[in-house]
N, C-alpha and C. Protein backbone atom coordinates (compact mmCIF):
# COMPACT_ATOMS: atom_id res chain seq x y z
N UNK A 1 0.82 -19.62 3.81
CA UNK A 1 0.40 -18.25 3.56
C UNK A 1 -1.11 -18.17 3.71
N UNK A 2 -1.56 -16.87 3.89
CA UNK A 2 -3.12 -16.83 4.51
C UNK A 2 -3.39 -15.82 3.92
N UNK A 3 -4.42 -15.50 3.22
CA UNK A 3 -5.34 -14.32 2.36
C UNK A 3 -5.97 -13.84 3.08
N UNK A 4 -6.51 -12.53 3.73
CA UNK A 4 -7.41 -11.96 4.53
C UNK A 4 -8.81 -11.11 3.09
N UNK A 5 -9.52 -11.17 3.29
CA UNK A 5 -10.11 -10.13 2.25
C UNK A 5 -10.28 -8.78 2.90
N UNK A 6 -10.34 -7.77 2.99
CA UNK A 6 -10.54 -6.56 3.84
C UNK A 6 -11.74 -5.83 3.24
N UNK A 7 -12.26 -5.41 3.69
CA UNK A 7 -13.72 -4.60 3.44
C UNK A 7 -13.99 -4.05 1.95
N UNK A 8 -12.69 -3.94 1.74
CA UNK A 8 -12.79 -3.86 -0.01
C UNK A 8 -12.38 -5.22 -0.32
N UNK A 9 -12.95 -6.16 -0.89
CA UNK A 9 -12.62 -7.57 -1.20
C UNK A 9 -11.65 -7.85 -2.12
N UNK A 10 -11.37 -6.68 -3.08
CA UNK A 10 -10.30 -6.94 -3.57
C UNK A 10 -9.23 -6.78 -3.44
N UNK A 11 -8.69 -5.74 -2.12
CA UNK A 11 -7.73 -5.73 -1.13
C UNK A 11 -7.52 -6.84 -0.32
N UNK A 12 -6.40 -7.13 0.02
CA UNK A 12 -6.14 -8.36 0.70
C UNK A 12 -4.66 -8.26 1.64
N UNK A 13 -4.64 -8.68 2.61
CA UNK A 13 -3.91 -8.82 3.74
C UNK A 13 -3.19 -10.51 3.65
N UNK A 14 -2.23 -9.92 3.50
CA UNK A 14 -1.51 -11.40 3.42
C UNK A 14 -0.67 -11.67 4.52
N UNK A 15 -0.78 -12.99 5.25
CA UNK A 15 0.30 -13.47 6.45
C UNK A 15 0.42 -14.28 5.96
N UNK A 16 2.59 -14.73 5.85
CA UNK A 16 2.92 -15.60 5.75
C UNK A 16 3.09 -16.49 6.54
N UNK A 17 3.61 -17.37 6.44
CA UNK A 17 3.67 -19.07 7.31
C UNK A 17 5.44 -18.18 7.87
N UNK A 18 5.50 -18.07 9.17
CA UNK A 18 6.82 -17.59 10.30
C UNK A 18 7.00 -18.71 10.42
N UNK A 19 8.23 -18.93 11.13
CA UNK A 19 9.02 -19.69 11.77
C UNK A 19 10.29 -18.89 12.81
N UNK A 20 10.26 -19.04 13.80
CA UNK A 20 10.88 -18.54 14.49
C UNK A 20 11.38 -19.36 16.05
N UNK A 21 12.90 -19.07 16.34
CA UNK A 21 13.17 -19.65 17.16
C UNK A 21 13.93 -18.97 17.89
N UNK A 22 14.84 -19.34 19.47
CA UNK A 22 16.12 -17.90 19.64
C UNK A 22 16.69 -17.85 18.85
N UNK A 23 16.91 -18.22 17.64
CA UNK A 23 18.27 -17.90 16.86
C UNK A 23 17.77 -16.54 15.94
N UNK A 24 16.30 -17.08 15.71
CA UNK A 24 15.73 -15.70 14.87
C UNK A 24 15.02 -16.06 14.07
N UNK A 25 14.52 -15.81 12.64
CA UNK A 25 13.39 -16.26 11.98
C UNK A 25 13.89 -16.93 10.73
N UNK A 26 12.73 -17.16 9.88
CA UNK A 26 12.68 -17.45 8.53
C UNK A 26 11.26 -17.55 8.09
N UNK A 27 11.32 -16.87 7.26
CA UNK A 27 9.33 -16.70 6.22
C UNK A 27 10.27 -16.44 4.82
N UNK A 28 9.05 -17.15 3.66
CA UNK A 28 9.10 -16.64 2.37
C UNK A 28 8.65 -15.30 2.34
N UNK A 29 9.09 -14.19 2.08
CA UNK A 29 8.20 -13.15 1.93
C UNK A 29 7.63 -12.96 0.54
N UNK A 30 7.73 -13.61 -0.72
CA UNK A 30 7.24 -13.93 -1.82
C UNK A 30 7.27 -15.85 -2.25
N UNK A 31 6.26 -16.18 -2.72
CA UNK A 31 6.64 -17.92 -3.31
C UNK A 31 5.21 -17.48 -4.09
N UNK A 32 5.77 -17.79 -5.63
CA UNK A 32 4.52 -17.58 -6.58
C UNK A 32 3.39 -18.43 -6.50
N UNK A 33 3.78 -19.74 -5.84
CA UNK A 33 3.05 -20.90 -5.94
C UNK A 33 1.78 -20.57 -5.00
N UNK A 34 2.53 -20.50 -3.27
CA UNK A 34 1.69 -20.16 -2.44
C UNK A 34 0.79 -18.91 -2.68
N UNK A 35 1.13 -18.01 -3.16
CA UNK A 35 0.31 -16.87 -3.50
C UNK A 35 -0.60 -16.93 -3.82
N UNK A 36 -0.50 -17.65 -5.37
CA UNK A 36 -1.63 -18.26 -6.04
C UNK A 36 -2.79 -18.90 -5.87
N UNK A 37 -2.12 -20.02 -4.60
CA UNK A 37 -3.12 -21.00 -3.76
C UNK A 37 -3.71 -20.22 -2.53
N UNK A 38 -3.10 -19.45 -2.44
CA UNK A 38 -4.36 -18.68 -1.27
C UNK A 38 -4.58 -17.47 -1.84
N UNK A 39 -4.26 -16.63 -2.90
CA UNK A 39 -5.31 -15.35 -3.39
C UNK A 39 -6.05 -15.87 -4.69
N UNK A 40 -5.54 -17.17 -5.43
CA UNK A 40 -6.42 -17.08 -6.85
C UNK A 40 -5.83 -15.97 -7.93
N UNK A 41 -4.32 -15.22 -7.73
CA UNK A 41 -3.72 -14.18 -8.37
C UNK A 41 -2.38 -14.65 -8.80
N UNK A 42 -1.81 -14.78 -10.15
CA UNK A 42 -0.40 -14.46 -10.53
C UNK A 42 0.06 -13.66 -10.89
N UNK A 43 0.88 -12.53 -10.19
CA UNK A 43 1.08 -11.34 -10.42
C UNK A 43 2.50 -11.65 -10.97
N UNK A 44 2.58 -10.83 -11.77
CA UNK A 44 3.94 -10.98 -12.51
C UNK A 44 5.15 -9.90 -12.19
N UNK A 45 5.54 -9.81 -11.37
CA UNK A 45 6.27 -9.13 -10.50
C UNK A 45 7.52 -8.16 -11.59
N UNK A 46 7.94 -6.87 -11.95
CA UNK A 46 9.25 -6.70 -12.63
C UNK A 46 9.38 -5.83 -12.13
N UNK A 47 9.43 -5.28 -11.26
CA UNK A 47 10.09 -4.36 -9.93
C UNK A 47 10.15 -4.34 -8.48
N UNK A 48 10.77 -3.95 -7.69
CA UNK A 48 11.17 -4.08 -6.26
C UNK A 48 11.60 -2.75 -5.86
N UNK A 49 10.76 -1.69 -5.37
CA UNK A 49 11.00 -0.46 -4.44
C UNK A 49 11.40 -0.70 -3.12
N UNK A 50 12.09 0.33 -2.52
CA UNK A 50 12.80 0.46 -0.98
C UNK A 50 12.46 1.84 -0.85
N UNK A 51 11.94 2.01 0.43
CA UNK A 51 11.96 3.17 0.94
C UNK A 51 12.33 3.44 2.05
N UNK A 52 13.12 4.34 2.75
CA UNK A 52 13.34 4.52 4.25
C UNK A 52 12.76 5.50 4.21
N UNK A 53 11.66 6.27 6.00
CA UNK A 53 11.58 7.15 5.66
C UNK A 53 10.99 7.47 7.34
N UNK A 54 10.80 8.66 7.92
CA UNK A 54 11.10 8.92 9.50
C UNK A 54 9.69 9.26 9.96
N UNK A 55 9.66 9.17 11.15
CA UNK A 55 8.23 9.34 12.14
C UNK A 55 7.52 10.46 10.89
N UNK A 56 5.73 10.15 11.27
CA UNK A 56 4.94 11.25 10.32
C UNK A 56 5.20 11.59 9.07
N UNK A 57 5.75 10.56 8.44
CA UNK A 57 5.91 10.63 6.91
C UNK A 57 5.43 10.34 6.43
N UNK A 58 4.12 10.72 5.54
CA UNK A 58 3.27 10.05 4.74
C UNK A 58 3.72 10.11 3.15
N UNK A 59 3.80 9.21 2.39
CA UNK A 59 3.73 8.82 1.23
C UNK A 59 2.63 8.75 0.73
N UNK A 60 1.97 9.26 -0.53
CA UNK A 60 0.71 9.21 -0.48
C UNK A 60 0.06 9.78 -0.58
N UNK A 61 -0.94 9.82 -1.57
CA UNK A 61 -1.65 8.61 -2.21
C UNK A 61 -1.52 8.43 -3.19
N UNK A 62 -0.61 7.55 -3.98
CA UNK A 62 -0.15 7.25 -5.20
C UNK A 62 -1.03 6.57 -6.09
N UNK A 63 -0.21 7.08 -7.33
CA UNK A 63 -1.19 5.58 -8.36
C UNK A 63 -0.65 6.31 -10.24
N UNK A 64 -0.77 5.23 -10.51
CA UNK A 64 -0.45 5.44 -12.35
C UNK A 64 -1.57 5.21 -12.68
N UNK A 65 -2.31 6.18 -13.62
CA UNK A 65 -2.88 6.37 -14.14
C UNK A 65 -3.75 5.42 -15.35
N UNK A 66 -2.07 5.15 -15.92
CA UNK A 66 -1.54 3.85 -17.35
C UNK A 66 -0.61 3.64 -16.61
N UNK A 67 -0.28 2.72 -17.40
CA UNK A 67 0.66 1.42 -16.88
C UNK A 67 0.54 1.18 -15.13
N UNK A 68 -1.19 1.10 -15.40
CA UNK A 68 -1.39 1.12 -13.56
C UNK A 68 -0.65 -0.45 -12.80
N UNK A 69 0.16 -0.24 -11.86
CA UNK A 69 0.56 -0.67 -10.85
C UNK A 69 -0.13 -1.73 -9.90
N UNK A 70 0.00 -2.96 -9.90
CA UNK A 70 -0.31 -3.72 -8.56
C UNK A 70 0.65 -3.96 -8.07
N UNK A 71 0.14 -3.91 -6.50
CA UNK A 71 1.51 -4.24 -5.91
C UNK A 71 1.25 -4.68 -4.50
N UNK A 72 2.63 -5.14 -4.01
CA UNK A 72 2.47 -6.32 -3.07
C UNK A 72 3.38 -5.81 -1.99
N UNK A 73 2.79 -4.98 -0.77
CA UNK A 73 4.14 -4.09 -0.07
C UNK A 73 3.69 -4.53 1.48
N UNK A 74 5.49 -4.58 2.07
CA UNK A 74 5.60 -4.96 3.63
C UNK A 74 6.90 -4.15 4.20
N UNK A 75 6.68 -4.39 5.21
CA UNK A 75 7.45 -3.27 5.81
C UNK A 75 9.12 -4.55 6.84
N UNK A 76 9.95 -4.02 6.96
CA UNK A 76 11.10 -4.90 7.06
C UNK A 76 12.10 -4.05 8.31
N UNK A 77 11.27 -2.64 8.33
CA UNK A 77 11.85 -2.40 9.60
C UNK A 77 11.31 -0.95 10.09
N UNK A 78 10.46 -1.42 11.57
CA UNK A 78 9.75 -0.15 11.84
C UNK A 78 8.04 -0.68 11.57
N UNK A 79 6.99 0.38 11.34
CA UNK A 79 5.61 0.37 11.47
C UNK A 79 5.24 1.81 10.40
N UNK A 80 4.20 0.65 9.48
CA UNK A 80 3.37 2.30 9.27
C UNK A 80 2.04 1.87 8.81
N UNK A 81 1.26 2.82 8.85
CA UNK A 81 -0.21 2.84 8.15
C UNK A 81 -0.07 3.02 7.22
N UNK A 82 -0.72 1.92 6.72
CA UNK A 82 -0.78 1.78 5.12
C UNK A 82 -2.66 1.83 4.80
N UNK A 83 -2.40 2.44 3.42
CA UNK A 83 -3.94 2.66 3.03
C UNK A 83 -3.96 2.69 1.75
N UNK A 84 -5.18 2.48 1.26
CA UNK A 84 -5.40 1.88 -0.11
C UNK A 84 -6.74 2.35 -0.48
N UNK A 85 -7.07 3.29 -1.20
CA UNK A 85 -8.62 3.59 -1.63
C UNK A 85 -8.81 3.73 -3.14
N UNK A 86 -10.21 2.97 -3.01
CA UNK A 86 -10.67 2.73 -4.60
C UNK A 86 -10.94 4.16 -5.33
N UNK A 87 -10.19 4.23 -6.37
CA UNK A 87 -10.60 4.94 -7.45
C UNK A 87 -11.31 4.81 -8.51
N UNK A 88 -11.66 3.49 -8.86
CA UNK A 88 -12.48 2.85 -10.13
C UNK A 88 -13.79 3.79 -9.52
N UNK A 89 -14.22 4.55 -10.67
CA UNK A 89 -15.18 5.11 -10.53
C UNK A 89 -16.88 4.23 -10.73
N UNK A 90 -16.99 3.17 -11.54
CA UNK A 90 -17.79 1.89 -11.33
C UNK A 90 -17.94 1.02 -10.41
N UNK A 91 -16.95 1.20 -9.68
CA UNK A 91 -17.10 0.11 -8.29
C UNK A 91 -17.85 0.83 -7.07
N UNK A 92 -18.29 -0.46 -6.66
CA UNK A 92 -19.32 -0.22 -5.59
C UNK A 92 -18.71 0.74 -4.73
N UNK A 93 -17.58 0.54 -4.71
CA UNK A 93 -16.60 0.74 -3.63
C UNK A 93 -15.97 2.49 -3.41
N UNK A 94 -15.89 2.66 -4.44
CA UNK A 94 -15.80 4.00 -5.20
C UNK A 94 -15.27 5.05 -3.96
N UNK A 95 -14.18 5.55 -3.81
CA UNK A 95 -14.19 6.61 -2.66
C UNK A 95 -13.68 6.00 -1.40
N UNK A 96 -14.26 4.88 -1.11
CA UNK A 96 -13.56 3.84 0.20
C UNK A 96 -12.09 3.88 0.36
N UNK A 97 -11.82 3.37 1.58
CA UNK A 97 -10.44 3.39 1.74
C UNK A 97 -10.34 2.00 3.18
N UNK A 98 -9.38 1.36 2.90
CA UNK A 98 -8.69 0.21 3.82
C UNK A 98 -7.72 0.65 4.72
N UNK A 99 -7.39 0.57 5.92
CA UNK A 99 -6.04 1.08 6.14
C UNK A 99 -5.67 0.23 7.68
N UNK A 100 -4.38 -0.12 7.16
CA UNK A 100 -3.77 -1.82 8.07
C UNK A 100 -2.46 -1.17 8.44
N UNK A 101 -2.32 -1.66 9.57
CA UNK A 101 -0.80 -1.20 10.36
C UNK A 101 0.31 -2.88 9.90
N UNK A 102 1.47 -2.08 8.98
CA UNK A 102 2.28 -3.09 8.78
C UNK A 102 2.98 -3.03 9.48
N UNK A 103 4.35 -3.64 9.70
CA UNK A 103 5.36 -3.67 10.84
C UNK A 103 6.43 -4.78 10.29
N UNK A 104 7.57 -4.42 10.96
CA UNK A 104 8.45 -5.36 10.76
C UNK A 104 7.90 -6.92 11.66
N UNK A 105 7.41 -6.32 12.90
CA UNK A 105 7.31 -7.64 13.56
C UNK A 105 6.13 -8.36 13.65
N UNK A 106 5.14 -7.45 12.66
CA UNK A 106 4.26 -8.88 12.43
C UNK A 106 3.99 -9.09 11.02
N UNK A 107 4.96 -8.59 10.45
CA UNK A 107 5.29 -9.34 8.98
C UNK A 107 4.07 -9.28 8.27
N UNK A 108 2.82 -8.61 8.47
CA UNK A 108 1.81 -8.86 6.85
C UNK A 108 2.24 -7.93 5.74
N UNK A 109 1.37 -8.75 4.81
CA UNK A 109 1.97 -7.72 3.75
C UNK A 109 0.03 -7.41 3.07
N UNK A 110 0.39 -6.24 2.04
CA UNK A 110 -0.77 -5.82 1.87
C UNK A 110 -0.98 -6.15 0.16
N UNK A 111 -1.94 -6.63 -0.73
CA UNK A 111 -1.95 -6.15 -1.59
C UNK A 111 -3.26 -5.34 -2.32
N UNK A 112 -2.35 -4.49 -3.23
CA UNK A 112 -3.13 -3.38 -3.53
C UNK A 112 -3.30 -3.61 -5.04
N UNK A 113 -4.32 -3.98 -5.60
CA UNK A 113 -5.11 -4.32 -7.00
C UNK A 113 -4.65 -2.76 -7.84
N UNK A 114 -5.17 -3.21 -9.00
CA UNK A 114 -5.00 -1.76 -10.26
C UNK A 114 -6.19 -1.51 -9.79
N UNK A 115 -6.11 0.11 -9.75
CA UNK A 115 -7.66 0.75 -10.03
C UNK A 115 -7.31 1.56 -8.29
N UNK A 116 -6.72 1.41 -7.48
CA UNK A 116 -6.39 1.70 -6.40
C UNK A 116 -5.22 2.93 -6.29
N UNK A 117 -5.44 3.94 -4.96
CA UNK A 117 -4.14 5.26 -4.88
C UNK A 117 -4.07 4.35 -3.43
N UNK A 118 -2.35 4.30 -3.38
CA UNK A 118 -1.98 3.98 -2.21
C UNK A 118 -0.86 5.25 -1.36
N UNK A 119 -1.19 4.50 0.24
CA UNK A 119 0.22 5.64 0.62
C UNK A 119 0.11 4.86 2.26
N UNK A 120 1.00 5.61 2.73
CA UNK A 120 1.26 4.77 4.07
C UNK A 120 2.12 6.49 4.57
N UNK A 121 1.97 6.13 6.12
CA UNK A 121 1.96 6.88 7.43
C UNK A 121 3.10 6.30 7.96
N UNK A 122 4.03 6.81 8.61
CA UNK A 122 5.43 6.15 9.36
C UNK A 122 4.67 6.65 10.69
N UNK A 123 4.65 5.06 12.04
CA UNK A 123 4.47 4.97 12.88
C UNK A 123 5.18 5.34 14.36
N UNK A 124 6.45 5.06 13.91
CA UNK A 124 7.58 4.40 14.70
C UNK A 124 8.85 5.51 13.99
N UNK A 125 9.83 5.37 14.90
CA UNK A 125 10.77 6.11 14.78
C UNK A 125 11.33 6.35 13.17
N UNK A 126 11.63 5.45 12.39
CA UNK A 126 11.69 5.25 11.06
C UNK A 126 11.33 3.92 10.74
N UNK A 127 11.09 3.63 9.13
CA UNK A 127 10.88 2.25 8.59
C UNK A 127 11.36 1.94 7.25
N UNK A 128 11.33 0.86 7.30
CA UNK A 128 11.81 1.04 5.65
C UNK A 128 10.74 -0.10 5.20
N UNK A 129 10.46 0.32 4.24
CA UNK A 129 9.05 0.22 3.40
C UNK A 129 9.72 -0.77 2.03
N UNK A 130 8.98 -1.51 1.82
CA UNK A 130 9.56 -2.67 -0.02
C UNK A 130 7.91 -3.04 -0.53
N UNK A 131 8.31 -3.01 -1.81
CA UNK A 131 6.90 -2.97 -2.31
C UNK A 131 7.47 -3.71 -3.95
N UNK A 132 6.35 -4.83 -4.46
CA UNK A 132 6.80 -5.48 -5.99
C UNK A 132 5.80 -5.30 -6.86
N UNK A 133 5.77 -4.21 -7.82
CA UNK A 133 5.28 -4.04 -8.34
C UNK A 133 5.02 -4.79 -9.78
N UNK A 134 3.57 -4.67 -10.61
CA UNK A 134 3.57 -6.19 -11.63
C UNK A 134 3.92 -4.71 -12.84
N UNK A 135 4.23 -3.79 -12.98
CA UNK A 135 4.80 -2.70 -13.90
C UNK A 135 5.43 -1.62 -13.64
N UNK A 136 6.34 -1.02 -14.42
CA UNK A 136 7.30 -0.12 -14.14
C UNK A 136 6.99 1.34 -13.95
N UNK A 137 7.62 1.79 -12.93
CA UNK A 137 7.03 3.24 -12.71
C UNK A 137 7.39 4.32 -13.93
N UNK A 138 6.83 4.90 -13.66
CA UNK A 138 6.21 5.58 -15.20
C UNK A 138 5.63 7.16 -14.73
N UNK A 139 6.77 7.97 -14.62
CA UNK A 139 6.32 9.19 -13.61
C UNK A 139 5.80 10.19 -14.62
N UNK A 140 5.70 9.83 -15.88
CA UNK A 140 4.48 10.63 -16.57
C UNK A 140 3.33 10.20 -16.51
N UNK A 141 2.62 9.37 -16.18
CA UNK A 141 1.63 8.75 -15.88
C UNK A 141 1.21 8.59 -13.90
N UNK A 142 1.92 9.22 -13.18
CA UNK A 142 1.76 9.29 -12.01
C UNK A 142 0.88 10.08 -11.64
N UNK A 143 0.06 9.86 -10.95
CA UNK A 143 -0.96 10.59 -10.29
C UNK A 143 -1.09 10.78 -8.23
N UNK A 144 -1.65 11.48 -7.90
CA UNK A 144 -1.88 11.74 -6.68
C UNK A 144 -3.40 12.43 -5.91
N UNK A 145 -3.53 11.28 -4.61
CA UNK A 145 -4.96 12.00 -4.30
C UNK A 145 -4.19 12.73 -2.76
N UNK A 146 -4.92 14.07 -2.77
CA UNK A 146 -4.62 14.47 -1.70
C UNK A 146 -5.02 13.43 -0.08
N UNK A 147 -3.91 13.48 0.48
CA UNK A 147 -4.07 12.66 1.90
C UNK A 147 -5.13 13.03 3.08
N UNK A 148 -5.42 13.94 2.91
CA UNK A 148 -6.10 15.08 3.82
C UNK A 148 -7.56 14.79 3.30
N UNK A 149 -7.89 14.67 2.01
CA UNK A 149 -9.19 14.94 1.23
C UNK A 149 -10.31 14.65 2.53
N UNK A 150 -10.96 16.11 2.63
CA UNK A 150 -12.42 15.84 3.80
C UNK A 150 -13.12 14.78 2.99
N UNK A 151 -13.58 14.44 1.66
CA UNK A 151 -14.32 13.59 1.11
C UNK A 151 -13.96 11.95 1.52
N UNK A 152 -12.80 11.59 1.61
CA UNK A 152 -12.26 10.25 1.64
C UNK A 152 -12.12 9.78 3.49
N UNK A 153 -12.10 11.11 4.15
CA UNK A 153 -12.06 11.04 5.49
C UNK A 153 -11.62 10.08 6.38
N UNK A 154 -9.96 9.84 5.91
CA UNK A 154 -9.09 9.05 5.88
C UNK A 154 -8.42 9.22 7.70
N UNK A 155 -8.22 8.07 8.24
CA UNK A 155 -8.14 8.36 9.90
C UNK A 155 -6.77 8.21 10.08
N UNK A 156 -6.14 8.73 9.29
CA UNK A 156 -4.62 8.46 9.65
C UNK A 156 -4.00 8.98 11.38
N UNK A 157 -3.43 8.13 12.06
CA UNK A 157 -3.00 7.61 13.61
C UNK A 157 -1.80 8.71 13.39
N UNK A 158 -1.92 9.91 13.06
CA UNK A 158 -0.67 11.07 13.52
C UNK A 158 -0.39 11.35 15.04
N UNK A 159 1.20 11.57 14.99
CA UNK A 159 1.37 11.35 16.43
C UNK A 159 2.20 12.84 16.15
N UNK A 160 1.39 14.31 15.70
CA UNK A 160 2.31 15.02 15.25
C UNK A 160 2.02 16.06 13.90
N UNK A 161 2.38 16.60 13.55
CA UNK A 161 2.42 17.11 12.04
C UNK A 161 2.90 16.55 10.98
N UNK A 162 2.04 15.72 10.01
CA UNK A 162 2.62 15.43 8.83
C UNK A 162 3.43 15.85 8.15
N UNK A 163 5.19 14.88 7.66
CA UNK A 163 5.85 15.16 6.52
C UNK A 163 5.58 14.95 5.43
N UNK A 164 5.40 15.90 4.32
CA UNK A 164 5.20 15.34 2.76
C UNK A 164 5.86 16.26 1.95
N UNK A 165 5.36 15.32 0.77
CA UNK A 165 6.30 15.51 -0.07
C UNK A 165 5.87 17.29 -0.77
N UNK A 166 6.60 18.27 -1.86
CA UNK A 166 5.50 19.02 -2.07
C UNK A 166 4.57 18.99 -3.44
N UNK A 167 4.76 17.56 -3.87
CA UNK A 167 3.57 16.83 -4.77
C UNK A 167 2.46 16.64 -3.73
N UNK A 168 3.09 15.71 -2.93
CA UNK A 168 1.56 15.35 -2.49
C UNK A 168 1.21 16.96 -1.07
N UNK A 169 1.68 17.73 -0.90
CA UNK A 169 0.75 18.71 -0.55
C UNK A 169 0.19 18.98 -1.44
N UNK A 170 0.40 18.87 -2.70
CA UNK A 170 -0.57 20.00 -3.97
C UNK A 170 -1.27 18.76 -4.60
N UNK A 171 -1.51 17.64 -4.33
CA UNK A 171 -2.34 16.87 -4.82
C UNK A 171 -3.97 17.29 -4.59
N UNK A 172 -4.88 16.75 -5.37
CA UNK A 172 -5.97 17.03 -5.82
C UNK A 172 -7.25 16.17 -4.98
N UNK A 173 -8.13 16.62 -4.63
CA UNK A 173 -8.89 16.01 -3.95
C UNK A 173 -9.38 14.97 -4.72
N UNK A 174 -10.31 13.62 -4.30
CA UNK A 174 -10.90 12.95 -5.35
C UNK A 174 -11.81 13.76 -6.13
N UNK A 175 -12.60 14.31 -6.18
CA UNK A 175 -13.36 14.75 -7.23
C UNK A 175 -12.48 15.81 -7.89
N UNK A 176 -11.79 15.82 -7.83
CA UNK A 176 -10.61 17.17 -8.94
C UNK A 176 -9.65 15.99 -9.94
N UNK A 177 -9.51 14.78 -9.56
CA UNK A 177 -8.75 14.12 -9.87
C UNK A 177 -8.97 13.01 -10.94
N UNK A 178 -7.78 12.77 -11.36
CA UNK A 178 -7.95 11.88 -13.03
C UNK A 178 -8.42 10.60 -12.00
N UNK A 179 -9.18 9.67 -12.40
CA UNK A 179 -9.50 8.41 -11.81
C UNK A 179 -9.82 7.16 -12.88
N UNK A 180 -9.98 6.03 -12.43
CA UNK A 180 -10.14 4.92 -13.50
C UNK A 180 -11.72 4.74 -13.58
N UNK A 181 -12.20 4.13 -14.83
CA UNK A 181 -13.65 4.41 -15.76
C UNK A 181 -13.86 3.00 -14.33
């Protein structure tokens, strides 16, 4: 397994160790051990999301508030832009945003620290999206940054008119929005 750091250093791009032959593949897509030895993180994993979801679908930009969420998400069939921007209002970072094309066929996975709103873009005809979160969703404590926000000036690769949800049309720009100290 291989740690990438991404421009926010505490975001990280993870490729696992493939193996592949004609018959077809095999990767760990989780091993606590390896994780550890290449991010320096034990995340304590007690959930597993699935999502399917079709061309121009953005999810996004999520985040709990409390019982904030890390999480560790790859995509298993299909392509999407995934993005991740800091909300910790103390960090250097403050307002930034990361954003990595996952895919079924080149297998990275992304992880996204507490203190972070995530969401991802469907590339490709449909995908289905898995994500392990280290706490349980908690939809009174859910929050949303608008996807669009001119402030965050987020380059999402639309091939089209965005689908969303009608939370996240009425989500809140960053400066309207609850964020972490």
């Amino acid at each position: 397994m291989l740690a990438m750091r991404t421009d926010i250093p505490e975001v990280l791009l993870i490729e696992p160790k493939f193996f592949g032959d004609d018959r077809g593949f095999f990767f760990e897509s989780f091993n606590a051990r390896a994780f550890e030895q290449a991010t320096g993180l034990r995340p304590n994993f007690v959930q597993d999301n699935h999502s399917k979801s079709a061309r121009n679908v953005i999810r996004g930009l999520h985040y709990q508030i409390k019982q904030s969420q890390e999480k560790l998400v790859r995509v298993v069939e299909g392509e999407v832009y995934d993005v991740v921007v800091d909300i910790r209002r103390s960090s250097p970072t403050f307002g930034k945003w990361v954003g990595v094309h996952l895919s079924a066929q080149n297998k990275k996975q992304l992880w996204v620290p507490k203190g972070f709103a995530h969401g991802f873009l469907v590339v490709s005809d449909t995908a289905q999206f898995l994500y392990k979160t280290t706490d349980y969703y908690a939809p009174e404590h859910e929050r949303s940054l608008l996807w669009n926000d001119p402030a965050l000036g987020i380059k999402w690769p639309l091939s089209g008119e965005p689908r969303l949800s009608a939370k996240d049309v009425a989500a809140p720009c960053l400066h309207e929005a609850e964020v972490f100290v």
